[in-house]
C-alpha atoms as a PDB file:
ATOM      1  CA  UNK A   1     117.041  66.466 144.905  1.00  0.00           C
ATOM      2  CA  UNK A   2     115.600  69.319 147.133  1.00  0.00           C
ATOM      3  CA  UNK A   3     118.017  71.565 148.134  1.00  0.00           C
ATOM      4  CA  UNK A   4     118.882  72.300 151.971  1.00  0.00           C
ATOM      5  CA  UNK A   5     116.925  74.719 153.926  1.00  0.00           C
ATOM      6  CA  UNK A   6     119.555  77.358 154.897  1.00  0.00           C
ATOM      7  CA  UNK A   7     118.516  80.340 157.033  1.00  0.00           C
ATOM      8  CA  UNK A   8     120.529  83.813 157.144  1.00  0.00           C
ATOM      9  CA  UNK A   9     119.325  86.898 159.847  1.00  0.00           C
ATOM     10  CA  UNK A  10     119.731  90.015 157.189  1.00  0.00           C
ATOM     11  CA  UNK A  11     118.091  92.047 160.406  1.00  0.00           C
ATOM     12  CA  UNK A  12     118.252  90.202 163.852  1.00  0.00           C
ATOM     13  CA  UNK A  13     115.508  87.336 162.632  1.00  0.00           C
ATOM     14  CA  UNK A  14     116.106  84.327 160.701  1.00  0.00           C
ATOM     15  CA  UNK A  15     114.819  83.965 157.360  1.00  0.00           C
ATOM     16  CA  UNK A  16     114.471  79.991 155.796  1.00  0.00           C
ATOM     17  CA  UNK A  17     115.568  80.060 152.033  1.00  0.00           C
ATOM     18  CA  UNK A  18     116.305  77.395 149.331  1.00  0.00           C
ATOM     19  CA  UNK A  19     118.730  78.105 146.294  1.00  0.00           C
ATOM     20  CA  UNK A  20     118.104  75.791 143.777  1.00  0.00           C
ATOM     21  CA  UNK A  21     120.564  75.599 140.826  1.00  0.00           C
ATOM     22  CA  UNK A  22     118.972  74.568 137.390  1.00  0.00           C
ATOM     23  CA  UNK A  23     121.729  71.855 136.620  1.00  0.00           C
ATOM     24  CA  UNK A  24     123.341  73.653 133.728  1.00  0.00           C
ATOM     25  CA  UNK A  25     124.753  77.047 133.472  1.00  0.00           C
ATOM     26  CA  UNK A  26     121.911  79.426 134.043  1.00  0.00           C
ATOM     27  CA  UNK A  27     121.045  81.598 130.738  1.00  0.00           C
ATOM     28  CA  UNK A  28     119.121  84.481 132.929  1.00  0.00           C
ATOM     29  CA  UNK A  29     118.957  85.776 135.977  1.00  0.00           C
ATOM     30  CA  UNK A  30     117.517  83.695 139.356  1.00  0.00           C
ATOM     31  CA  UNK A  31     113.530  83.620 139.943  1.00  0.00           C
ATOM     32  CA  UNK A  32     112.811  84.362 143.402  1.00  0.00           C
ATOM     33  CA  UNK A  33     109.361  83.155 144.540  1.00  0.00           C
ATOM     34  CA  UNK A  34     107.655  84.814 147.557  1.00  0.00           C
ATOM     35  CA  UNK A  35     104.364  83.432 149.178  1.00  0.00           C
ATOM     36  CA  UNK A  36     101.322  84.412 150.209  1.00  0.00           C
ATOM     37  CA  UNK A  37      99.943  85.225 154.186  1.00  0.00           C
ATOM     38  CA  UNK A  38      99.590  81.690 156.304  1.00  0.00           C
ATOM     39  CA  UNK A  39     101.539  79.670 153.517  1.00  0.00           C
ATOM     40  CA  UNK A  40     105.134  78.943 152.926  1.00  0.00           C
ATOM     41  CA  UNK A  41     107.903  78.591 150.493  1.00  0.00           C
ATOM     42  CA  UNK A  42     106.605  74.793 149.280  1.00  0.00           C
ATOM     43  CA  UNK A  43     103.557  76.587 147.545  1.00  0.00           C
ATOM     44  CA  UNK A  44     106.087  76.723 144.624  1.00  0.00           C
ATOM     45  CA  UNK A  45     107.427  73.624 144.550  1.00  0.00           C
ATOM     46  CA  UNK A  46     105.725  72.464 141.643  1.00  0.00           C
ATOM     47  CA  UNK A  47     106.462  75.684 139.895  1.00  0.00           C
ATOM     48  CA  UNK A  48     109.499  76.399 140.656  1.00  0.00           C
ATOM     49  CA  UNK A  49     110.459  72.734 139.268  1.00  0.00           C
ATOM     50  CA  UNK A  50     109.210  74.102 135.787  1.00  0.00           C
ATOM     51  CA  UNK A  51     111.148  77.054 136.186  1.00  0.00           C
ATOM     52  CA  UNK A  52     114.069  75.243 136.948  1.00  0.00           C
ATOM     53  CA  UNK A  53     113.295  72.698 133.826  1.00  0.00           C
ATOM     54  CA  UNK A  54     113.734  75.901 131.537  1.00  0.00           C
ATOM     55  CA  UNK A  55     117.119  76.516 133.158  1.00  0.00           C
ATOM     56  CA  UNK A  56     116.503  79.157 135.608  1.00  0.00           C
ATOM     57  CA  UNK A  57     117.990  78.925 139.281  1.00  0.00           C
ATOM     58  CA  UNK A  58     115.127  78.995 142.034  1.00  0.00           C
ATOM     59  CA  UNK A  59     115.410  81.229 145.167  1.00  0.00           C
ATOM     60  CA  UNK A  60     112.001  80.300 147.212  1.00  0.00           C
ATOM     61  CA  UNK A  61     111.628  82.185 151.099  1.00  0.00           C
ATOM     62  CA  UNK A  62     110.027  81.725 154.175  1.00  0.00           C
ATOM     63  CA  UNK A  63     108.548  85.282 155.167  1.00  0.00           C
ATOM     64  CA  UNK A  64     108.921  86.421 159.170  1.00  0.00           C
ATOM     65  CA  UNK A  65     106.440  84.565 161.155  1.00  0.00           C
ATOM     66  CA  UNK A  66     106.207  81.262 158.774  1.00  0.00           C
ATOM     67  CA  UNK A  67     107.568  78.123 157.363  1.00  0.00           C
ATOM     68  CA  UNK A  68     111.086  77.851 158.993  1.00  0.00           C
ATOM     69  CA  UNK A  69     111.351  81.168 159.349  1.00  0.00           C
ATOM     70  CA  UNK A  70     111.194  82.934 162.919  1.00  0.00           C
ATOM     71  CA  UNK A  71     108.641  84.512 164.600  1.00  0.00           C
ATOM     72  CA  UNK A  72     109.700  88.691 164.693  1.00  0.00           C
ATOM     73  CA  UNK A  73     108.782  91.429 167.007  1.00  0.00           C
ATOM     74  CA  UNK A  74     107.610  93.729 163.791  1.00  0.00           C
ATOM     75  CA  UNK A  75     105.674  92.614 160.689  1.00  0.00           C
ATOM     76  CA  UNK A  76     105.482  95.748 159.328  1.00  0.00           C
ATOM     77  CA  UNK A  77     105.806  95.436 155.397  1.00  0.00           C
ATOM     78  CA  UNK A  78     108.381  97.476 155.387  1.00  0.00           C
ATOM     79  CA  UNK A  79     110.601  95.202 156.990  1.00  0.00           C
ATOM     80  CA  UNK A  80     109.455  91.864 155.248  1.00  0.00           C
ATOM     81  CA  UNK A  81     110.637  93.780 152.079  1.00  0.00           C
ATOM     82  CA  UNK A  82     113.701  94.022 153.507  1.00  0.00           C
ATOM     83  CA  UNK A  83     114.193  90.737 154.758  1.00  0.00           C
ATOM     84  CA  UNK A  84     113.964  89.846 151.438  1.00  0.00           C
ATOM     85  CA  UNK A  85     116.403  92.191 149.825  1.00  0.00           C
ATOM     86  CA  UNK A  86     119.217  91.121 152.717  1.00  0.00           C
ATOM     87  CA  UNK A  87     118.609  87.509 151.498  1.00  0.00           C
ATOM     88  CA  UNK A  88     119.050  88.515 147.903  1.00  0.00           C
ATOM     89  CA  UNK A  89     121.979  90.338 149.242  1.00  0.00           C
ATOM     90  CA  UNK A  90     123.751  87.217 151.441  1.00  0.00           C
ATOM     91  CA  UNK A  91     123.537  85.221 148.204  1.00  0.00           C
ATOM     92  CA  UNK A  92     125.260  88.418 145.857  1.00  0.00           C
ATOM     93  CA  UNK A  93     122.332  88.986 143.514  1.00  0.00           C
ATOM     94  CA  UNK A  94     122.010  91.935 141.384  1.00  0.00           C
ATOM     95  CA  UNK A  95     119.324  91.436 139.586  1.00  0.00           C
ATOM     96  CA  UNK A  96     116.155  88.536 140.184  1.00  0.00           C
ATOM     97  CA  UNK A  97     113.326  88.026 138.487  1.00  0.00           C
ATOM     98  CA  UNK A  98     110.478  88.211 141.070  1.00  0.00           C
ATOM     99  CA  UNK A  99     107.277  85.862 141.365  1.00  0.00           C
ATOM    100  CA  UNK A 100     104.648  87.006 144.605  1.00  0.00           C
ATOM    101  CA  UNK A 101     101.088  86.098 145.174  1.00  0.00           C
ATOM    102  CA  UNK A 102      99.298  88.078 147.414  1.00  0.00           C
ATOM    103  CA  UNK A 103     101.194  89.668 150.361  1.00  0.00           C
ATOM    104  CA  UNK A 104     104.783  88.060 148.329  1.00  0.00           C
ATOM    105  CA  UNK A 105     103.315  90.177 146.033  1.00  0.00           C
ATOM    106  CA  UNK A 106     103.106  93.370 147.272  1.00  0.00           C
ATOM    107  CA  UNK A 107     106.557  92.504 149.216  1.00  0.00           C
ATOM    108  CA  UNK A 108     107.662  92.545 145.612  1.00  0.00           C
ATOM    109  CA  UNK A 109     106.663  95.863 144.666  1.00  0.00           C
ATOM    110  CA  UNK A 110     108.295  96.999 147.946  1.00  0.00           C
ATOM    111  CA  UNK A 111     111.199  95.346 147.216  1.00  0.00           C
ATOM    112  CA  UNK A 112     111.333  96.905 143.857  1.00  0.00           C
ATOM    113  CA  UNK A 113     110.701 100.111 144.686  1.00  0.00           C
ATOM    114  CA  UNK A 114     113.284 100.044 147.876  1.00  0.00           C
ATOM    115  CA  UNK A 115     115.891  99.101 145.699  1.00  0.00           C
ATOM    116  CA  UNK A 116     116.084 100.057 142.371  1.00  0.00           C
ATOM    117  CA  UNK A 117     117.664  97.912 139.719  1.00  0.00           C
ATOM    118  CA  UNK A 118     117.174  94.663 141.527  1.00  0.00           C
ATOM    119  CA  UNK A 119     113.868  93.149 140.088  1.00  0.00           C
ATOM    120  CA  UNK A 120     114.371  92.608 136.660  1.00  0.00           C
ATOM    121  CA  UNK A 121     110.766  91.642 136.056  1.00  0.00           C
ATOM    122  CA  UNK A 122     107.617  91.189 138.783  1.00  0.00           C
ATOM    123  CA  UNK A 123     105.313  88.862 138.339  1.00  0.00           C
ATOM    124  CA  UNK A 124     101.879  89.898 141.038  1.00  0.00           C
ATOM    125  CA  UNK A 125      99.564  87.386 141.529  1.00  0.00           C
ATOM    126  CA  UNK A 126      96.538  88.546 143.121  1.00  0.00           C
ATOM    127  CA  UNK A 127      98.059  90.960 144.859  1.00  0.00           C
ATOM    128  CA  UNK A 128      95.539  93.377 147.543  1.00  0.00           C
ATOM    129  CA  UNK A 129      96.675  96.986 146.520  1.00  0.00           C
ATOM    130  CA  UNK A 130      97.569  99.440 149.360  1.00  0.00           C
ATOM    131  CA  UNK A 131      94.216 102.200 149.608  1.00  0.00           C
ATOM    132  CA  UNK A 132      94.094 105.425 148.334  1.00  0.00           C
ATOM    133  CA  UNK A 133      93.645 108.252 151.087  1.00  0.00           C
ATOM    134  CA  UNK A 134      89.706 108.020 150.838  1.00  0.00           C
ATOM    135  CA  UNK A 135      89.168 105.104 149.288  1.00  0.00           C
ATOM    136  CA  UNK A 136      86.338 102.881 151.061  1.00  0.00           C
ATOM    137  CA  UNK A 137      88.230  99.434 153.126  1.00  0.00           C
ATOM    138  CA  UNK A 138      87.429  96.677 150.653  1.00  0.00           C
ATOM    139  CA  UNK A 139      85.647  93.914 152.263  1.00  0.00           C
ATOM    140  CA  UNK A 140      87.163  90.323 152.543  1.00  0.00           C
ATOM    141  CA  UNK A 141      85.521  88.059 150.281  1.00  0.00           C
ATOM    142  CA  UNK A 142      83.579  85.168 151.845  1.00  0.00           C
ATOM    143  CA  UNK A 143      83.676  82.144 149.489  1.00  0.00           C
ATOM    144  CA  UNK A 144      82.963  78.614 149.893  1.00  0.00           C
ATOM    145  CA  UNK A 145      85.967  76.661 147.698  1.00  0.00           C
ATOM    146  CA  UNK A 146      84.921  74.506 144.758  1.00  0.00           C
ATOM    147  CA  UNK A 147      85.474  71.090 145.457  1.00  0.00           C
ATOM    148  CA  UNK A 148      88.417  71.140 142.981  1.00  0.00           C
ATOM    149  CA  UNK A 149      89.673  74.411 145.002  1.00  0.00           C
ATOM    150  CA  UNK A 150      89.312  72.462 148.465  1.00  0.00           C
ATOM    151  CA  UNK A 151      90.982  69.334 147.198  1.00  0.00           C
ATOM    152  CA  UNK A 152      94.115  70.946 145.989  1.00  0.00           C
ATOM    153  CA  UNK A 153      94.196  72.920 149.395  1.00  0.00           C
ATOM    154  CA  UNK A 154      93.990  70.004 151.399  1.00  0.00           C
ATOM    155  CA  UNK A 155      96.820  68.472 148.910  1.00  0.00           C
ATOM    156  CA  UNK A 156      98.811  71.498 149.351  1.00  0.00           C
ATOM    157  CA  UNK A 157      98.395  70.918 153.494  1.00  0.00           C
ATOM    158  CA  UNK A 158      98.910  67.434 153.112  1.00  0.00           C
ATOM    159  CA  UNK A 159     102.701  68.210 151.505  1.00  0.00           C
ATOM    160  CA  UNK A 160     103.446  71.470 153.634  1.00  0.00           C
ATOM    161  CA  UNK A 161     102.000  70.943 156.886  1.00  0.00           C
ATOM    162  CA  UNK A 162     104.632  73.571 158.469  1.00  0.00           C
ATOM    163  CA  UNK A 163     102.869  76.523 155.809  1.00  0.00           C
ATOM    164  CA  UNK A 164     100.252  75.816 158.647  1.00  0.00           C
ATOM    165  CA  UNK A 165     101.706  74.985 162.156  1.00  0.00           C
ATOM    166  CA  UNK A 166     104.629  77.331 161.503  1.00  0.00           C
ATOM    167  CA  UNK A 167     102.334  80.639 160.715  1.00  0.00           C
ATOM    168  CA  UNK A 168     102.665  83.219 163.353  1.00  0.00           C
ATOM    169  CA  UNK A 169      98.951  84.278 164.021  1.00  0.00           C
ATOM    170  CA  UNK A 170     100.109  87.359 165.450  1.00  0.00           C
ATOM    171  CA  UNK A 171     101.202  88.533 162.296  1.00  0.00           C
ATOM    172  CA  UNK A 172      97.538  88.705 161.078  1.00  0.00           C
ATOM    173  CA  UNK A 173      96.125  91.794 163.124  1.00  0.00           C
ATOM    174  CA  UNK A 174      98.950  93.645 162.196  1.00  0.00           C
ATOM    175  CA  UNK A 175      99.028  92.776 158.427  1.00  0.00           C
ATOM    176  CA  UNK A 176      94.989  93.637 158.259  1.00  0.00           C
ATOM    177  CA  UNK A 177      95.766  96.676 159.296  1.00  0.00           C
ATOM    178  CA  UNK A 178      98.018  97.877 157.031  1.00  0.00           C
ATOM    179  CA  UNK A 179      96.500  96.931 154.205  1.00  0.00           C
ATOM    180  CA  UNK A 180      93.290  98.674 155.722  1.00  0.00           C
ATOM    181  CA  UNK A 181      95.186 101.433 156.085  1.00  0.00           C
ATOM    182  CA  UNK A 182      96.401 104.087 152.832  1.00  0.00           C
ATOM    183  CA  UNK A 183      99.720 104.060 152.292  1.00  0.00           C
ATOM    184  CA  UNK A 184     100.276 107.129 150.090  1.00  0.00           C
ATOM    185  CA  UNK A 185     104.251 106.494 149.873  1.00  0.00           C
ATOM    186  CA  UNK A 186     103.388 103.567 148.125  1.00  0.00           C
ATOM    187  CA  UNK A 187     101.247 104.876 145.299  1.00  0.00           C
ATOM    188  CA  UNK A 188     104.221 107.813 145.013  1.00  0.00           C
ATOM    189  CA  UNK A 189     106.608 105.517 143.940  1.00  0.00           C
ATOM    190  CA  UNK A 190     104.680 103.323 141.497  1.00  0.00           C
ATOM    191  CA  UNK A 191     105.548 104.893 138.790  1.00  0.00           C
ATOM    192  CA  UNK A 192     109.066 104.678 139.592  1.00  0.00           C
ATOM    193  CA  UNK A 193     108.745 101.093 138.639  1.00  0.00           C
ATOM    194  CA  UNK A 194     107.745 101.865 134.939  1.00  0.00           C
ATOM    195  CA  UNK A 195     110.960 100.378 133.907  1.00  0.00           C
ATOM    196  CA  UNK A 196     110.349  97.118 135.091  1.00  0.00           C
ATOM    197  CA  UNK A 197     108.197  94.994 132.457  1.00  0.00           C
ATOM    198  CA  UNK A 198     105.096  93.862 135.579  1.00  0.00           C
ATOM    199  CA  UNK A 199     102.946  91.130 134.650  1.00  0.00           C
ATOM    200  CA  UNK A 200      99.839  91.243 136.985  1.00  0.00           C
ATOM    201  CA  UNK A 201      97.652  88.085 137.348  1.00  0.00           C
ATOM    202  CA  UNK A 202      93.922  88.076 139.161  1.00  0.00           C
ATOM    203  CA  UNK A 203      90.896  85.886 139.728  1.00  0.00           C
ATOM    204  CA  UNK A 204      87.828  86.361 137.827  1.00  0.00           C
ATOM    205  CA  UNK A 205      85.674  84.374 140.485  1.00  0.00           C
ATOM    206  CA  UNK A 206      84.432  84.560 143.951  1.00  0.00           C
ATOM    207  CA  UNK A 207      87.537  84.505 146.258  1.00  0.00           C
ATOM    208  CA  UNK A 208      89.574  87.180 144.271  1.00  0.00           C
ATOM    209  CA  UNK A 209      91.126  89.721 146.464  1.00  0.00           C
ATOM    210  CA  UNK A 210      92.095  92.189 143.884  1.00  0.00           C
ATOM    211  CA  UNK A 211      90.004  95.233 144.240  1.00  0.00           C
ATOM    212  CA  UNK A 212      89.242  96.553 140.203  1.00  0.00           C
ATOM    213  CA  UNK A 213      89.204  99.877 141.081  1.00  0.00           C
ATOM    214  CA  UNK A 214      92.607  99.835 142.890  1.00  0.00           C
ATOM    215  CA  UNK A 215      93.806  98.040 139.678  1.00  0.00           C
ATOM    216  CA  UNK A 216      92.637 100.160 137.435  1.00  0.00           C
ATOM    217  CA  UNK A 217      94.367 103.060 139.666  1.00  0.00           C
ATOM    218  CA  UNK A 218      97.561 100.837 139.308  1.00  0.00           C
ATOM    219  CA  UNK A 219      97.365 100.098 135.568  1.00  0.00           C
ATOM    220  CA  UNK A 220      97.067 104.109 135.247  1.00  0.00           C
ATOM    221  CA  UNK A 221     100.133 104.273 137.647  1.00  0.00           C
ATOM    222  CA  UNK A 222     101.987 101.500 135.309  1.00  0.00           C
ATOM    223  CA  UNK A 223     100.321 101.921 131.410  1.00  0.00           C
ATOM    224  CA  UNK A 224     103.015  99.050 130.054  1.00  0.00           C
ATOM    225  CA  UNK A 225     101.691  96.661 133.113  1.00  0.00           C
ATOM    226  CA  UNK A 226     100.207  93.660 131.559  1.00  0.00           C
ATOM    227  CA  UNK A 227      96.843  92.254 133.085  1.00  0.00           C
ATOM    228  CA  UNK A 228      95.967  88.347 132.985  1.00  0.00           C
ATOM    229  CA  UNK A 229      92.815  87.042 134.227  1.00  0.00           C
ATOM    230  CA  UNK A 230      92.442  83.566 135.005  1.00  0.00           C
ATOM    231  CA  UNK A 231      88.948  82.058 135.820  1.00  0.00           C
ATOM    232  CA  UNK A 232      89.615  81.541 139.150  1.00  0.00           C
ATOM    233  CA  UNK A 233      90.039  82.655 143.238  1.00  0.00           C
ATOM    234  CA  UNK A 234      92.742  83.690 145.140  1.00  0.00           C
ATOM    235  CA  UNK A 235      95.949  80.869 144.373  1.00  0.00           C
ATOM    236  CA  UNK A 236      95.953  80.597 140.950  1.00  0.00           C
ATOM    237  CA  UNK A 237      99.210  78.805 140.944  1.00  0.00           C
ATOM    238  CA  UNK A 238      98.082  76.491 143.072  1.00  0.00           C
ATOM    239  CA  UNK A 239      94.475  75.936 141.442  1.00  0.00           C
ATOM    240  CA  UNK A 240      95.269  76.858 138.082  1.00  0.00           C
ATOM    241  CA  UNK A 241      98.450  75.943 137.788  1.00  0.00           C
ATOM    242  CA  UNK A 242      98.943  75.089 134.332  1.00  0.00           C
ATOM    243  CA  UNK A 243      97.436  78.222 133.362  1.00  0.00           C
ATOM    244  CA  UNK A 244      99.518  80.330 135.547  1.00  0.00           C
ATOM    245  CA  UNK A 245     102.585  78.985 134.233  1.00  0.00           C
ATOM    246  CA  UNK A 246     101.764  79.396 130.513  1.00  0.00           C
ATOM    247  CA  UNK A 247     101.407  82.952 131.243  1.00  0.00           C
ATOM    248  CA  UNK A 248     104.198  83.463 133.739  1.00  0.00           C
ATOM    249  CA  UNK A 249     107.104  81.278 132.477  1.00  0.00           C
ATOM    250  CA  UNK A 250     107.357  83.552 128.487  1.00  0.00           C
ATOM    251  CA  UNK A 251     106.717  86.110 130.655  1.00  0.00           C
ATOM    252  CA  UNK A 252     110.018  85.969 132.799  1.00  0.00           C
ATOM    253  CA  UNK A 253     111.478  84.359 129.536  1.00  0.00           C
ATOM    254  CA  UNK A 254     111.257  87.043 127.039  1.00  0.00           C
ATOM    255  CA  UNK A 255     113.793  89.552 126.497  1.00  0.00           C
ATOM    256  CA  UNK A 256     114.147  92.640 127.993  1.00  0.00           C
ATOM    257  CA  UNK A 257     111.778  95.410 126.051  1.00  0.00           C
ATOM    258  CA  UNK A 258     113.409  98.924 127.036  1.00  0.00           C
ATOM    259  CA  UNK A 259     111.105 100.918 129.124  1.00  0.00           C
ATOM    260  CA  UNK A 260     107.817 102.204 127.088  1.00  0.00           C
ATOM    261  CA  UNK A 261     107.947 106.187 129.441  1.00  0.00           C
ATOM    262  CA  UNK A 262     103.686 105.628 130.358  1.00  0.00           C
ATOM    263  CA  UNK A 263     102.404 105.333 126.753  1.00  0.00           C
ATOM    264  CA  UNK A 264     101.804 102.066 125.891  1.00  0.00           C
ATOM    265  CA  UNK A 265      99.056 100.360 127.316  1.00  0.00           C
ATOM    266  CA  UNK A 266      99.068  96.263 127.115  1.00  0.00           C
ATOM    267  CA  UNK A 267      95.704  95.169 126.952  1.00  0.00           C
ATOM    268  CA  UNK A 268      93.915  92.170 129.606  1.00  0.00           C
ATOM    269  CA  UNK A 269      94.292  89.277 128.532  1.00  0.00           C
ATOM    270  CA  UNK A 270      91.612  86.686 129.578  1.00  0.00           C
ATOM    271  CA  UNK A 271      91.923  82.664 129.631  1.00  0.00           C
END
């Protein structure tokens, strides 16, 4: 059984969240999924029922301006992060284990780094890095889907019409440009996060909208970070999802390693 939508206003604007208990007592902490720009919190669905199979409770959210959640006056990043955090904060969670793709991604890392101690792990799925003051603006990929690509984004429209009709368009100017522009406070406290075991998935095909150069800036930033590379586009859970859950799921199940201080490097690992 799905469980109910319930919302909760951490600053002034509803956010739509699910809690989904595993059954039996939980042996680690929660996974809280986050989605990506112009989707919703069913992207998981099919993920987060794995997750659950291997005993973990599932927190899945509706960001600001989609799904159930409301439309806001601001979408800076800044507060999305912290819608997040006052939802983790309603339900009295110390510590999550965090899954994002794309801008749930970097709302990750911003969660992370604005409060310390409560992402236990971060899994980044094709996450667009903030720039670098002078880096060039990275130019959105065009890409026609593969006809497997289309069909399982019409399926995934087909079960979550609302990731469509409920997605503020407003929100996209403003998101653009942020991530056109640099964001210096960003790269300052990535290495703050060095503690936190980071598992970073990307596309290897057309679509990707990981920039290498900003992840190679980022795996310098984060030497224990591992790397996975899936031959794919942008939703890897979604198109490759058996793939993405044989990496993610020992990922979030292993035990903690303590911090490695910058000097190991974790090599890419390509499927």
């Amino acid at each position: 059984m799905s469980a109910p939508v319930l919302t909760v206003a951490p600053a002034g604007v509803d956010i739509a969240y699910r809690f989904t208990r595993a059954g039996a007592a939980p042996g680690a902490d929660p996974v809280l999924f986050i989605h990506g720009m112009g989707g919703d919190s069913r992207t998981w669905d099919a993920v987060a029922r794995t997750a659950r199979s291997a005993g973990r409770d599932v927190i899945t959210v509706d960001l600001r301006g989609h799904g159930r959640s409301a439309k806001a006056p601001s979408y800076r990043f800044d507060d999305i992060a912290q819608d997040v955090i006052g939802v983790c904060d309603h339900l009295g969670l110390g510590s999550v284990d965090i899954v994002g793709h794309s801008l749930g991604a970097l709302t990750a890392t911003l969660v992370a780094q604005r409060r310390p101690g409560l992402a236990r792990r971060l899994v980044l799925e094709e996450m667009p890095m903030p720039l670098r003051a002078g880096d060039p603006v990275p130019e959105v990929p065009s890409h026609r889907p593969t006809p497997a690509e289309l069909w399982h984004a019409l399926g995934a429209m087909a079960r979550s019409p609302r990731g469509v009709l409920g997605f503020d368009r407003g929100l996209t100017e403003p998101a653009m440009a942020q991530f056109r522009a640099p964001n210096a406070r960003w790269w300052a406290a990535l290495p703050g996060l060095r503690g936190v075991p980071v598992l970073f998935l990307r596309g290897t095909r057309q679509g990707s909208m990981v920039d290498p150069a900003l992840l190679a800036g980022m795996a310098r930033a984060l030497p224990g970070m591992a790397v996975h590379e899936v031959p794919c586009g942008h939703s890897i859970h979604r198109d490759r999802r058996a793939r993405f859950e044989a990496a993610v799921l020992p990922f979030l199940d292993a035990s903690l390693e303590p911090p490695d201080g910058g000097t190991i490097r974790r090599p890419v690992r390509q499927d």
